[in-house]
Protein backbone atom coordinates (compact mmCIF):
# COMPACT_ATOMS: atom_id res chain seq x y z
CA UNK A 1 -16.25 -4.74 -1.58
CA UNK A 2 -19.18 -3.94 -3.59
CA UNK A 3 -20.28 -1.01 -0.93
CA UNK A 4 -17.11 0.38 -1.05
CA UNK A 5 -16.63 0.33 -4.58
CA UNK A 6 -20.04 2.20 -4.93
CA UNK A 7 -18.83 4.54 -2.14
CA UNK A 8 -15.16 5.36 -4.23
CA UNK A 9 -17.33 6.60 -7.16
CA UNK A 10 -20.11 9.03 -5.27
CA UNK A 11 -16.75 10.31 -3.36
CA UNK A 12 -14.71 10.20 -6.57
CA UNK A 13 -17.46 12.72 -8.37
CA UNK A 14 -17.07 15.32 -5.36
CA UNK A 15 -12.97 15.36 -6.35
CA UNK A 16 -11.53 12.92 -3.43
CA UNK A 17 -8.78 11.04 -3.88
CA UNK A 18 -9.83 7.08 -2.99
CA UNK A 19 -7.81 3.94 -3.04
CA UNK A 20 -9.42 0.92 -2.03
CA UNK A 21 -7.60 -2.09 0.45
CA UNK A 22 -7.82 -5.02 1.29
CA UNK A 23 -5.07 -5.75 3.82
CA UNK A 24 -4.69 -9.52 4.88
CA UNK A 25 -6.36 -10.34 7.72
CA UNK A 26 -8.91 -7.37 8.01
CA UNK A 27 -12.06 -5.75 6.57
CA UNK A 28 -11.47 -4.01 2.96
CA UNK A 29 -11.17 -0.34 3.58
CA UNK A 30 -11.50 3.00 1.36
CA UNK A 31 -8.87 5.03 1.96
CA UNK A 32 -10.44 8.75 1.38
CA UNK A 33 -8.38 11.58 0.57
CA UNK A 34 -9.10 15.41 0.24
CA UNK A 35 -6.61 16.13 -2.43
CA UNK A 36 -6.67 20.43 -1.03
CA UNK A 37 -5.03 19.09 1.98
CA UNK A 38 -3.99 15.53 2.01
CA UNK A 39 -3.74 15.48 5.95
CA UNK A 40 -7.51 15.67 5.96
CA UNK A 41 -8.20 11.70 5.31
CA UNK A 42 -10.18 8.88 6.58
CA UNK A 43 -10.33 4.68 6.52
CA UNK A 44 -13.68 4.19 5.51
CA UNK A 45 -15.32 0.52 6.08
CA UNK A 46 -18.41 -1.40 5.21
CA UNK A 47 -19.66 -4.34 7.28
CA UNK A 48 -23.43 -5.83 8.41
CA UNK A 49 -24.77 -5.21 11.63
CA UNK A 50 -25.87 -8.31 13.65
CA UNK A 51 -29.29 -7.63 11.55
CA UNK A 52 -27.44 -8.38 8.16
CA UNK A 53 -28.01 -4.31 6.74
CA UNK A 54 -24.55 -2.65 5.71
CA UNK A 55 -24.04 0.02 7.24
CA UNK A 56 -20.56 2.45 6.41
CA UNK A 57 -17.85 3.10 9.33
CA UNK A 58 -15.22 5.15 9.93
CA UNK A 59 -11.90 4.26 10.84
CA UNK A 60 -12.66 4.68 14.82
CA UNK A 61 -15.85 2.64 14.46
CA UNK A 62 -18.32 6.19 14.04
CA UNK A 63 -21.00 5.08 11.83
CA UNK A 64 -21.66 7.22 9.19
CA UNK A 65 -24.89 5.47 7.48
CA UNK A 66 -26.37 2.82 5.45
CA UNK A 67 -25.03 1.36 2.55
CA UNK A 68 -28.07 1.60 0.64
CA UNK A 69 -27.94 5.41 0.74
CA UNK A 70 -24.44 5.85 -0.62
CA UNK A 71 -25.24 9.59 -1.64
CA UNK A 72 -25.63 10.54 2.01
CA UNK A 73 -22.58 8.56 3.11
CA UNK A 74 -20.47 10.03 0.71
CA UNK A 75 -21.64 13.85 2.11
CA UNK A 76 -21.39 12.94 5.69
CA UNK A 77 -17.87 12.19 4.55
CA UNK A 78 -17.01 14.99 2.64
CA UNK A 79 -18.40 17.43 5.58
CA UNK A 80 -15.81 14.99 7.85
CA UNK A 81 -13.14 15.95 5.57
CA UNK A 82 -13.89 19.57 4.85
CA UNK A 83 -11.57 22.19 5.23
CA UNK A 84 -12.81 25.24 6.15
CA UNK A 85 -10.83 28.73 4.69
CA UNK A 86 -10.06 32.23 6.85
């Protein structure tokens, strides 16, 4: 929970909606939310490798990076949920 909670903040700073979970039954998950267009969201999850590191995960098991380097996770994100304007 502690990754995730360090993830809400960095993500929290750039203006995302988060709301951390922890359903019954299944890994705790950060729900992110880009509050221009609310359809652009993500589950985010943390979880150790078979080498004990944390690493961050999306949703569909795409790994987005370490959980030691929360300032890159939280712009890999971002550029995930990005809208782009025309």
């Amino acid at each position: 929970m502690d990754h995730l909670e360090r993830l809400a903040a960095q993500l929290e700073a750039h203006s995302f909606q988060v709301r951390l979970t922890a359903p019954a039954g299944l890994y705790p998950r950060l729900r992110v939310i880009n509050p221009m267009a609310p359809a652009m969201a993500e589950d985010v999850l943390a979880s150790n490798a078979n080498d004990g590191e944390w690493w961050y995960w999306l949703s569909w098991a795409g790994r987005i990076g370490h959980a030691s380097d929360v300032v890159t996770a939280a712009e890999r994100i971002a550029s995930v949920l990005h809208v782009i304007r025309r």
